[in-house]
ModelCIF file with pLDDT and N, C-alpha, C, O atoms, coordinates in Angstrom:
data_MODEL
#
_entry.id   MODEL 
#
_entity.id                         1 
_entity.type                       polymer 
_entity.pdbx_number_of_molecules   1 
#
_entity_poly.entity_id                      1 
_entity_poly.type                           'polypeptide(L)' 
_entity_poly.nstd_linkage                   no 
_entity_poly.nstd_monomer                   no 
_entity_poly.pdbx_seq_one_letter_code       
;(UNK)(UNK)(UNK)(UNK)(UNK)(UNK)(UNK)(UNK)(UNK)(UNK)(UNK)(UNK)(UNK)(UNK)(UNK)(UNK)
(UNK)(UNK)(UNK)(UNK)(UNK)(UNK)(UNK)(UNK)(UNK)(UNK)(UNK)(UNK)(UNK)(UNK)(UNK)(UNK)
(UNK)(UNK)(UNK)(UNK)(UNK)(UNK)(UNK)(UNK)(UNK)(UNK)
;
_entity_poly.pdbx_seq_one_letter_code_can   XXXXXXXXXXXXXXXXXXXXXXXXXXXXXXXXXXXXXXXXXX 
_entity_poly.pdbx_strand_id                 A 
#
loop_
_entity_poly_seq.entity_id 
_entity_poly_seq.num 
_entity_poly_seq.mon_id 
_entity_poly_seq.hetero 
1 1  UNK n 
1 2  UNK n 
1 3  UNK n 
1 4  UNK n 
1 5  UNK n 
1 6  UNK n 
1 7  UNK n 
1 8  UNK n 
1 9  UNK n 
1 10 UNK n 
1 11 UNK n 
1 12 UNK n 
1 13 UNK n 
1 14 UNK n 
1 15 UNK n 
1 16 UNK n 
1 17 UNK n 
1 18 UNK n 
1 19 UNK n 
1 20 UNK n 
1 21 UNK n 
1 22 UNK n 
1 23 UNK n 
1 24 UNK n 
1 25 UNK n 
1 26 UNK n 
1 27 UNK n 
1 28 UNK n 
1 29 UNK n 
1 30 UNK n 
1 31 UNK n 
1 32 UNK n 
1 33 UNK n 
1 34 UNK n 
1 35 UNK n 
1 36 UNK n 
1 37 UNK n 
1 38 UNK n 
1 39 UNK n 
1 40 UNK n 
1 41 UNK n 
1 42 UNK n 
#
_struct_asym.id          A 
_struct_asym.entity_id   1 
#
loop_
_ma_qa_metric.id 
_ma_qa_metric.mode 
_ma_qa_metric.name 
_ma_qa_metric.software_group_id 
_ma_qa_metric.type 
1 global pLDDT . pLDDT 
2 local  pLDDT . pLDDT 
#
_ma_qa_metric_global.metric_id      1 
_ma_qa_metric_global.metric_value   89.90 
_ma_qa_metric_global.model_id       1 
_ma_qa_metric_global.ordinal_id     1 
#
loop_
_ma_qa_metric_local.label_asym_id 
_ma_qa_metric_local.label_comp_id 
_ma_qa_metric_local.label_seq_id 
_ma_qa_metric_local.metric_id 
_ma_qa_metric_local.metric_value 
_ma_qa_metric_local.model_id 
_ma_qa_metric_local.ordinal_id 
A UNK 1  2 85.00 1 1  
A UNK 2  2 81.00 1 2  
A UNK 3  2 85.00 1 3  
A UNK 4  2 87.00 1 4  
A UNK 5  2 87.00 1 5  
A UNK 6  2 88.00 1 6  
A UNK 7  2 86.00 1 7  
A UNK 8  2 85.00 1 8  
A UNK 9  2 82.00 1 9  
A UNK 10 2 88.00 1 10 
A UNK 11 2 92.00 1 11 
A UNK 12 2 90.00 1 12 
A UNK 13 2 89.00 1 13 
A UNK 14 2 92.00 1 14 
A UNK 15 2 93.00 1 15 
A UNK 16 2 91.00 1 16 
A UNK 17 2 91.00 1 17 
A UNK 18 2 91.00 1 18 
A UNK 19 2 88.00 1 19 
A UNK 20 2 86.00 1 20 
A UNK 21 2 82.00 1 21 
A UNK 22 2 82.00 1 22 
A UNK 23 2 85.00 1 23 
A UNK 24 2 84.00 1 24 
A UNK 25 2 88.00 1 25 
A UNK 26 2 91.00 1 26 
A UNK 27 2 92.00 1 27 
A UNK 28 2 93.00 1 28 
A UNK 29 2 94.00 1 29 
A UNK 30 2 95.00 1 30 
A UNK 31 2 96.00 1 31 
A UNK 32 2 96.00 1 32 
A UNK 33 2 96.00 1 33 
A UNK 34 2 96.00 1 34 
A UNK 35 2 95.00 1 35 
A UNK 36 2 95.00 1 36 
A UNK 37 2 94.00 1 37 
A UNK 38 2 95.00 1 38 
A UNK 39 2 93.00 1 39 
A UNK 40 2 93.00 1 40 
A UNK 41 2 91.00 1 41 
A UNK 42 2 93.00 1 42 
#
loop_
_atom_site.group_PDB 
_atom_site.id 
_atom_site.type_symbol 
_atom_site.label_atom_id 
_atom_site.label_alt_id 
_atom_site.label_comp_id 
_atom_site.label_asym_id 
_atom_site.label_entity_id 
_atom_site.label_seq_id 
_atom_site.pdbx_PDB_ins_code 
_atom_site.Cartn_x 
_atom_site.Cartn_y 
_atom_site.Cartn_z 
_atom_site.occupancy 
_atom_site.B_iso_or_equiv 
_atom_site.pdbx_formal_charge 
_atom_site.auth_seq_id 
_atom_site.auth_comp_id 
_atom_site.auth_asym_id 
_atom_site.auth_atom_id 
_atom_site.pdbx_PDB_model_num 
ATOM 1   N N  . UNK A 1 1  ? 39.283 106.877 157.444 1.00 85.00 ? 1  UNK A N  1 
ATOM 2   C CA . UNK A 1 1  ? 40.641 106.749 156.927 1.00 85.00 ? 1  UNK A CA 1 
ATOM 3   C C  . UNK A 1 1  ? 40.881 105.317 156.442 1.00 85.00 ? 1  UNK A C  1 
ATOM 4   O O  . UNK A 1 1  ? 40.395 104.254 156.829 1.00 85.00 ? 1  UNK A O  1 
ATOM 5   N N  . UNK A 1 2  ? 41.778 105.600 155.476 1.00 81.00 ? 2  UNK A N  1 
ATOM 6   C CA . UNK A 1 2  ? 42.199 103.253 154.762 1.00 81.00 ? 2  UNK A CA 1 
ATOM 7   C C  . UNK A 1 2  ? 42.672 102.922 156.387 1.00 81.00 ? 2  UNK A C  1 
ATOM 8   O O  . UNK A 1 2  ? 43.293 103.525 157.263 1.00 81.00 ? 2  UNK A O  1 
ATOM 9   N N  . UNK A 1 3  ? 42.139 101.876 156.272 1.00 85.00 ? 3  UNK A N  1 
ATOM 10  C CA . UNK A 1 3  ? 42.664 100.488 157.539 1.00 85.00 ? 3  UNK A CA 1 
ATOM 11  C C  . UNK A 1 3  ? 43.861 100.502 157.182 1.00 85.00 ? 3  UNK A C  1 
ATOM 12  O O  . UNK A 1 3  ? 44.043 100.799 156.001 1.00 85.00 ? 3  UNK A O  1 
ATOM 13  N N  . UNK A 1 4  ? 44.687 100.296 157.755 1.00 87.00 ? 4  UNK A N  1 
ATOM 14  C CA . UNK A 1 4  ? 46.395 99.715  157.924 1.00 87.00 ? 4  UNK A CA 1 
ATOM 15  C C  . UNK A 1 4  ? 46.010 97.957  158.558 1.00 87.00 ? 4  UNK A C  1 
ATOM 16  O O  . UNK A 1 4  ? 46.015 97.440  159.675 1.00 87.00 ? 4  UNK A O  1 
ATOM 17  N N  . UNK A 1 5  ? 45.750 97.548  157.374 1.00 87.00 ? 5  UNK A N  1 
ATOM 18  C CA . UNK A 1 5  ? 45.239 95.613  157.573 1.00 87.00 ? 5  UNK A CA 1 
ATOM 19  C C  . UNK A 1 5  ? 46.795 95.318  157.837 1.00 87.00 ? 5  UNK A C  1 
ATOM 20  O O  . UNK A 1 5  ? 47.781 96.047  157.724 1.00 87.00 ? 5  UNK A O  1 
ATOM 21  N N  . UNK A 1 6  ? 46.688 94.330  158.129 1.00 88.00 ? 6  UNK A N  1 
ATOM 22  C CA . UNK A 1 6  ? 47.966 93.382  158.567 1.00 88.00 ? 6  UNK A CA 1 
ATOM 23  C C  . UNK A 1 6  ? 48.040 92.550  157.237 1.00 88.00 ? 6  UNK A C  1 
ATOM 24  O O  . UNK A 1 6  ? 46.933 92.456  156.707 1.00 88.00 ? 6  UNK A O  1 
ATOM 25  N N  . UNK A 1 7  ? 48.856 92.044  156.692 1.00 86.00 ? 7  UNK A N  1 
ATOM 26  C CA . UNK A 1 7  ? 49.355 91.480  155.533 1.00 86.00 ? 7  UNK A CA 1 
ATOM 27  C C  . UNK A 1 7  ? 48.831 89.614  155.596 1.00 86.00 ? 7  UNK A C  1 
ATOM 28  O O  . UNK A 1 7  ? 49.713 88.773  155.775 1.00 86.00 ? 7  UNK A O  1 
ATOM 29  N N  . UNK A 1 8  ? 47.447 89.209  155.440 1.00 85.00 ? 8  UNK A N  1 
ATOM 30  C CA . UNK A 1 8  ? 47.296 88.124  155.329 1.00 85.00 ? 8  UNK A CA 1 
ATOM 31  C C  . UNK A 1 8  ? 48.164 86.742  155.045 1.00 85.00 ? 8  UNK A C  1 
ATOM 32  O O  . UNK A 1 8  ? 48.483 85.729  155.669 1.00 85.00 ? 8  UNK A O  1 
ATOM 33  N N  . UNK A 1 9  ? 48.366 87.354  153.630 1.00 82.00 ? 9  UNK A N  1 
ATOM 34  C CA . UNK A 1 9  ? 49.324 85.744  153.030 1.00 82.00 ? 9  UNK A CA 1 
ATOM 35  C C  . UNK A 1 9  ? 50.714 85.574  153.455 1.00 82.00 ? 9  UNK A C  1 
ATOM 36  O O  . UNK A 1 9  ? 51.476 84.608  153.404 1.00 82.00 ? 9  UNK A O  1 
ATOM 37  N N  . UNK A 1 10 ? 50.906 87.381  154.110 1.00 88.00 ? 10 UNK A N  1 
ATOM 38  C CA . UNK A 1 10 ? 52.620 86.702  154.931 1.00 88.00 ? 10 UNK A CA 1 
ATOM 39  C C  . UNK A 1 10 ? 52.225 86.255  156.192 1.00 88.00 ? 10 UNK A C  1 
ATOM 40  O O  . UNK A 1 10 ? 53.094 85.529  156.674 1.00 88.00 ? 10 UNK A O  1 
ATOM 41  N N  . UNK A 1 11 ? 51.366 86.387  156.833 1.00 92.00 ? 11 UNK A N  1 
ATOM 42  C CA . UNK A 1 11 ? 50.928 86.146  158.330 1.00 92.00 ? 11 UNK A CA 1 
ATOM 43  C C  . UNK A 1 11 ? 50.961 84.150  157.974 1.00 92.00 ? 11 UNK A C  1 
ATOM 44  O O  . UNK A 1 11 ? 51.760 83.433  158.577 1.00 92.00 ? 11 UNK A O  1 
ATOM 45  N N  . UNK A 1 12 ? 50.234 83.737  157.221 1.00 90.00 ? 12 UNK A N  1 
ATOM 46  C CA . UNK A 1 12 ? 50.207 82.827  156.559 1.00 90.00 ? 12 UNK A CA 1 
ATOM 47  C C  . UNK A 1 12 ? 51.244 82.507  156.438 1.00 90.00 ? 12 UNK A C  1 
ATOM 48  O O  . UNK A 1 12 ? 51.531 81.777  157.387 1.00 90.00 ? 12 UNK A O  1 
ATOM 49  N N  . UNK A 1 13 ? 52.299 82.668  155.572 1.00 89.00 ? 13 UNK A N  1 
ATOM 50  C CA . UNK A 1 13 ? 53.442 82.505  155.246 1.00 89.00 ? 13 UNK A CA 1 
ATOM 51  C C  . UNK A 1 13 ? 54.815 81.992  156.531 1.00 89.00 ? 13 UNK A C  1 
ATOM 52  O O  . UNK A 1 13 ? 55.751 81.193  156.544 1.00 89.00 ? 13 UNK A O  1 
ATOM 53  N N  . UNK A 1 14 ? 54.185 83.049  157.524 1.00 92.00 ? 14 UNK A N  1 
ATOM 54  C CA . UNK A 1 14 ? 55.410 82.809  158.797 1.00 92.00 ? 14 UNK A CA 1 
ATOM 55  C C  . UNK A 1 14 ? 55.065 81.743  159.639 1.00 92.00 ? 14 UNK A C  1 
ATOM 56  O O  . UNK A 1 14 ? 55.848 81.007  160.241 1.00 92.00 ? 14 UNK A O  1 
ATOM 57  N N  . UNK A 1 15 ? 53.682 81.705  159.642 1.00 93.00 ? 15 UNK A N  1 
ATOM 58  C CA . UNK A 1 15 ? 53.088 80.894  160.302 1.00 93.00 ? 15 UNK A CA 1 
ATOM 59  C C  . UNK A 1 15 ? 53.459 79.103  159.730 1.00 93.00 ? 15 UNK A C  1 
ATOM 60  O O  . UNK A 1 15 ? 53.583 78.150  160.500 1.00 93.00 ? 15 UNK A O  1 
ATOM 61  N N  . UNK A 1 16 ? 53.548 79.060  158.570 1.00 91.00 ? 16 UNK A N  1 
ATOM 62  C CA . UNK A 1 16 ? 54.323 77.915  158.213 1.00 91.00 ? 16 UNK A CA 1 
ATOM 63  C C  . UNK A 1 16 ? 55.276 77.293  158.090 1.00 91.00 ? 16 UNK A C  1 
ATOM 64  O O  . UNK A 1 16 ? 55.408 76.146  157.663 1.00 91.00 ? 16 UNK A O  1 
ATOM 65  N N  . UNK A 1 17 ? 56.206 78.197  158.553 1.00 91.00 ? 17 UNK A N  1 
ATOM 66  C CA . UNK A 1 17 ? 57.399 78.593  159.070 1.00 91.00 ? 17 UNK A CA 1 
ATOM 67  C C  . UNK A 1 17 ? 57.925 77.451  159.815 1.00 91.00 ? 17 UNK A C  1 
ATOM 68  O O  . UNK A 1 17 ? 59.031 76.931  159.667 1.00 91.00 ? 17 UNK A O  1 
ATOM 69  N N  . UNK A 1 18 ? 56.663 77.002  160.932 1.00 91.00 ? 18 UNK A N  1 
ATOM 70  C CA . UNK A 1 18 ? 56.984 76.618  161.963 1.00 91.00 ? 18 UNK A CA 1 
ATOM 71  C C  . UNK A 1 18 ? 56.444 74.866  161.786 1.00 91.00 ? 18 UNK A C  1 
ATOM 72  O O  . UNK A 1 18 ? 56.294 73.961  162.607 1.00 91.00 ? 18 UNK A O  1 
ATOM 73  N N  . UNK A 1 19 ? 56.270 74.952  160.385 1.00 88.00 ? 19 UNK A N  1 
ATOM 74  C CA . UNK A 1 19 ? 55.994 73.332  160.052 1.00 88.00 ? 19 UNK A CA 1 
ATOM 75  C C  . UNK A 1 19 ? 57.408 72.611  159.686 1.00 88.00 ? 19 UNK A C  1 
ATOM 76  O O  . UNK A 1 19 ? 58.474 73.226  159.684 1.00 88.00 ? 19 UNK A O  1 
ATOM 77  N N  . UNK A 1 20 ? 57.307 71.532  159.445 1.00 86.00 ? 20 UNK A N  1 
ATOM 78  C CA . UNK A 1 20 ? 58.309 70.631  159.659 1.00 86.00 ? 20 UNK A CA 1 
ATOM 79  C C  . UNK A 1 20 ? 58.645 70.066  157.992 1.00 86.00 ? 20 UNK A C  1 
ATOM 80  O O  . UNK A 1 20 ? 57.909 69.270  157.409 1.00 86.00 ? 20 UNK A O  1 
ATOM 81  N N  . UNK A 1 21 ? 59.614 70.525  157.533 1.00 82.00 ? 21 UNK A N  1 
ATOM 82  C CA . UNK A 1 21 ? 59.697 69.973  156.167 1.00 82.00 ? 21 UNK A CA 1 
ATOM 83  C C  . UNK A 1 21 ? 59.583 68.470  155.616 1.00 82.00 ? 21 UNK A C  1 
ATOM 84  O O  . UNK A 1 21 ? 59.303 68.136  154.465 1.00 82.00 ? 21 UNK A O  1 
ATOM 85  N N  . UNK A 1 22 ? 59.923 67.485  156.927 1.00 82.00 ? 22 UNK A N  1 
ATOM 86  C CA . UNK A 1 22 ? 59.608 66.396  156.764 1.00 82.00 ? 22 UNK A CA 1 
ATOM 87  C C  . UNK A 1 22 ? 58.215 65.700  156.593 1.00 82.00 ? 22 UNK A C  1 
ATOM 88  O O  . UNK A 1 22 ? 57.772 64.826  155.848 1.00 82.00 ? 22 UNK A O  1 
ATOM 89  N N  . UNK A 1 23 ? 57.743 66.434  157.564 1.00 85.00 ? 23 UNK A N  1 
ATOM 90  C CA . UNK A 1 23 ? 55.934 65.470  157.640 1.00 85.00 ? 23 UNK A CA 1 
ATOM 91  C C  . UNK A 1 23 ? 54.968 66.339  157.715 1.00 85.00 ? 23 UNK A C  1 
ATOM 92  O O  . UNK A 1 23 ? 53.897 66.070  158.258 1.00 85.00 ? 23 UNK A O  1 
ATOM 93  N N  . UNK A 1 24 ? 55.309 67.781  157.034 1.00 84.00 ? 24 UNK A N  1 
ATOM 94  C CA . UNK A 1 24 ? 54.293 68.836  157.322 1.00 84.00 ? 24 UNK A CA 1 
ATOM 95  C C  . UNK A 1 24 ? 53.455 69.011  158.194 1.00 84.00 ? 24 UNK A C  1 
ATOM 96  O O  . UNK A 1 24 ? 52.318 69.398  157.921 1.00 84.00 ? 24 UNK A O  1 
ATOM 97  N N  . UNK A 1 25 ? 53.972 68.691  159.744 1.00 88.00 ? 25 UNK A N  1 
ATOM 98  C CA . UNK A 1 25 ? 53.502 69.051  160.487 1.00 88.00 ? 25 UNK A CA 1 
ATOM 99  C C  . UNK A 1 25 ? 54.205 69.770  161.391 1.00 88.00 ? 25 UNK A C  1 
ATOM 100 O O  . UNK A 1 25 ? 55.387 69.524  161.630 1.00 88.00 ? 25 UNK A O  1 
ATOM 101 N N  . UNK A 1 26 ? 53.210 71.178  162.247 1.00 91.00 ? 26 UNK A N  1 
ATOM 102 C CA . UNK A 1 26 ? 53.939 71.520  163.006 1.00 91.00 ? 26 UNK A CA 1 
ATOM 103 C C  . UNK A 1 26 ? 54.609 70.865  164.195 1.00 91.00 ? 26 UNK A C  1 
ATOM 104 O O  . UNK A 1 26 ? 54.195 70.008  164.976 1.00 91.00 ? 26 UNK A O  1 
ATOM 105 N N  . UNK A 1 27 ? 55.685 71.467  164.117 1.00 92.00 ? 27 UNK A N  1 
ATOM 106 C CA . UNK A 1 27 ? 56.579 71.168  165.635 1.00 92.00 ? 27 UNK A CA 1 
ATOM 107 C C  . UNK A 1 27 ? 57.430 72.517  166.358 1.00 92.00 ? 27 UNK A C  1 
ATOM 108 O O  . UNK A 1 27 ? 58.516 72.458  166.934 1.00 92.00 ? 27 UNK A O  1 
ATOM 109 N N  . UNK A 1 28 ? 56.837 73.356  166.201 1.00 93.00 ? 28 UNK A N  1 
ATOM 110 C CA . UNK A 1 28 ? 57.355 74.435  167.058 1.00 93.00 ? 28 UNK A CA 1 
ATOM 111 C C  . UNK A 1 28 ? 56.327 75.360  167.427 1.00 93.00 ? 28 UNK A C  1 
ATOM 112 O O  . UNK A 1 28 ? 55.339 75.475  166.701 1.00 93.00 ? 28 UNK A O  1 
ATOM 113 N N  . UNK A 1 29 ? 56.441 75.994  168.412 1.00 94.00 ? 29 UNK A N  1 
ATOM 114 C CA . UNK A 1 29 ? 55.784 76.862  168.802 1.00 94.00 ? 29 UNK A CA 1 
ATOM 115 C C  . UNK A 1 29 ? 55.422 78.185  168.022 1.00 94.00 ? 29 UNK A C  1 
ATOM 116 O O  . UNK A 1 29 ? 56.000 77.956  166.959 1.00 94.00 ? 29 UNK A O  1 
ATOM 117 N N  . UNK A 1 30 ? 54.943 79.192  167.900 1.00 95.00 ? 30 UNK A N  1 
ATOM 118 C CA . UNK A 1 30 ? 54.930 80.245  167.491 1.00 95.00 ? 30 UNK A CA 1 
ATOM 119 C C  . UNK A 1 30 ? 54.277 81.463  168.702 1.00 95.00 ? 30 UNK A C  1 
ATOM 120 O O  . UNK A 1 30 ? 53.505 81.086  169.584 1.00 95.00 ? 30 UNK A O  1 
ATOM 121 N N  . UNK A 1 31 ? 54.662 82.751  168.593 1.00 96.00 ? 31 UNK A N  1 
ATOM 122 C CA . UNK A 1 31 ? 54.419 83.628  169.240 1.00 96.00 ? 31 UNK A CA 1 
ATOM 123 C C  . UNK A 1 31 ? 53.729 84.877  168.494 1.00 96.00 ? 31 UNK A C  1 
ATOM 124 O O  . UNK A 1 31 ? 54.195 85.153  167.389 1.00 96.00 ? 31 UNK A O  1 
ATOM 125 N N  . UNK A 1 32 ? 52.488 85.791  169.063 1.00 96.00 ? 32 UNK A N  1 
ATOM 126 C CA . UNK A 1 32 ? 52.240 86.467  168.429 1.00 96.00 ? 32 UNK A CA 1 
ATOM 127 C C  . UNK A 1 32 ? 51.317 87.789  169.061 1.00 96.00 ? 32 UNK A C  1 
ATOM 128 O O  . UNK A 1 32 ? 50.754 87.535  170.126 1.00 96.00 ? 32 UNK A O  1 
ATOM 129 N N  . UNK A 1 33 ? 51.141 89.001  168.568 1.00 96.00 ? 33 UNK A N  1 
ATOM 130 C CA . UNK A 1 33 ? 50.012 89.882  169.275 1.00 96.00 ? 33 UNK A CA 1 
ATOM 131 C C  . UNK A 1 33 ? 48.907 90.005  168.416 1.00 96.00 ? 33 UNK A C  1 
ATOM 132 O O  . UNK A 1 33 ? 48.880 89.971  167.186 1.00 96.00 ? 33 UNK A O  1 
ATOM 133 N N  . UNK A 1 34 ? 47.770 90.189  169.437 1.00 96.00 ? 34 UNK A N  1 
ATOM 134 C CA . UNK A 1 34 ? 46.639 90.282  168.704 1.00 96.00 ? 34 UNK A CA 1 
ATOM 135 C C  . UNK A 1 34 ? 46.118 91.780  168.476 1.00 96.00 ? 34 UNK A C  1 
ATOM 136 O O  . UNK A 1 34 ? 46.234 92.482  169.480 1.00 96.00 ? 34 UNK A O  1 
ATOM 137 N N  . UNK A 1 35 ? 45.538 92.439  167.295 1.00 95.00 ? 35 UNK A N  1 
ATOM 138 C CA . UNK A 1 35 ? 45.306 93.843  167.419 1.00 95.00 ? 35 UNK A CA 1 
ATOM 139 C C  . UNK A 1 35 ? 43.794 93.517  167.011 1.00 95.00 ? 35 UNK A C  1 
ATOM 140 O O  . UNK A 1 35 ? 43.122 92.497  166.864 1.00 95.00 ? 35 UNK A O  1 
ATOM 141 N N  . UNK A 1 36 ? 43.603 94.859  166.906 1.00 95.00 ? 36 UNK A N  1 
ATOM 142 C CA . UNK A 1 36 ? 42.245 95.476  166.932 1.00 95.00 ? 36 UNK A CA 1 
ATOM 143 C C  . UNK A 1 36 ? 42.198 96.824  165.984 1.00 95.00 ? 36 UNK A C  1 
ATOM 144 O O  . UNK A 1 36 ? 43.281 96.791  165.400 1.00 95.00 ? 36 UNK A O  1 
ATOM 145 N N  . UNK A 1 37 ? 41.622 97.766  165.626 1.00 94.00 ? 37 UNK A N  1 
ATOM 146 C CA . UNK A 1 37 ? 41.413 99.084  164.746 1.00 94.00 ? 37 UNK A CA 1 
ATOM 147 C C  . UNK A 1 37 ? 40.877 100.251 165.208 1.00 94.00 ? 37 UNK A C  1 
ATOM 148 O O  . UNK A 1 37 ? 39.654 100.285 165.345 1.00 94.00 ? 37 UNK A O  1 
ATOM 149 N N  . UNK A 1 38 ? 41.417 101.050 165.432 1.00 95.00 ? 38 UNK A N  1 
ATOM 150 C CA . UNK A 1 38 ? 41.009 102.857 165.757 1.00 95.00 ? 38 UNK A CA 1 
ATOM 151 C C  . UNK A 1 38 ? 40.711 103.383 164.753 1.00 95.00 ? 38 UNK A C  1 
ATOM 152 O O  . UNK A 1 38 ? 40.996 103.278 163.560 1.00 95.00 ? 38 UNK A O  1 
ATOM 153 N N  . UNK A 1 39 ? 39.761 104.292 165.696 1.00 93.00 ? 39 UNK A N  1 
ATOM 154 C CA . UNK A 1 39 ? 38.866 105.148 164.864 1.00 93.00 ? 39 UNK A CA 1 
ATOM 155 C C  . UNK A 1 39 ? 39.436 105.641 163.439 1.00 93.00 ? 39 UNK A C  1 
ATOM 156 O O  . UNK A 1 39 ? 38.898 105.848 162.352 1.00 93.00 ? 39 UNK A O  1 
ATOM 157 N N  . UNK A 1 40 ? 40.519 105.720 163.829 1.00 93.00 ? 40 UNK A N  1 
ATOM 158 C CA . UNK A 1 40 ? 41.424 106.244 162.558 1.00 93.00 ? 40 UNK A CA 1 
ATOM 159 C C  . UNK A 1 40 ? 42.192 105.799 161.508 1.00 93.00 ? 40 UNK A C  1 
ATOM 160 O O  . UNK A 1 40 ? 42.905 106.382 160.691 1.00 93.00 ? 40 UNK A O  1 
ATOM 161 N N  . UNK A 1 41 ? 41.644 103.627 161.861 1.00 91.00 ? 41 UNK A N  1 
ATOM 162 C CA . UNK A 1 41 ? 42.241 102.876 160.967 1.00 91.00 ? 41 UNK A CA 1 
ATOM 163 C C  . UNK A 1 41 ? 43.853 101.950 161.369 1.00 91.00 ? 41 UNK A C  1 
ATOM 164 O O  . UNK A 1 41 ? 44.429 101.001 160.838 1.00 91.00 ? 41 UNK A O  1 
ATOM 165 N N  . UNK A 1 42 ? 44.102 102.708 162.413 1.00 93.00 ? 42 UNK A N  1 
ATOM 166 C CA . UNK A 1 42 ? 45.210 101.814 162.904 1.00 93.00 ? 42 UNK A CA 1 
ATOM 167 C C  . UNK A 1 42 ? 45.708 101.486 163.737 1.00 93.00 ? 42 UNK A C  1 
ATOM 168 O O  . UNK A 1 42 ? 46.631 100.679 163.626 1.00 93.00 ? 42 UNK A O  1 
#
């Protein structure tokens, strides 16, 4: 069956989220789950 992938460039996207508009660096934490894929793609 198609994989149900997780959306790269927004994962990316949120994840920068948490940078700092001043000195592009992060300063906050972020939270997240990790998956894996069944037999059946999702």
């Amino acid at each position: 069956e198609p994989c149900h992938y997780t959306n790269l460039h927004e994962n990316m996207s949120r994840i920068f989220e948490a940078l700092s508009n001043q000195t592009g660096q992060f300063f906050r934490k972020i939270s997240f789950k990790l998956i894996q894929y069944t037999k059946s793609g999702e």
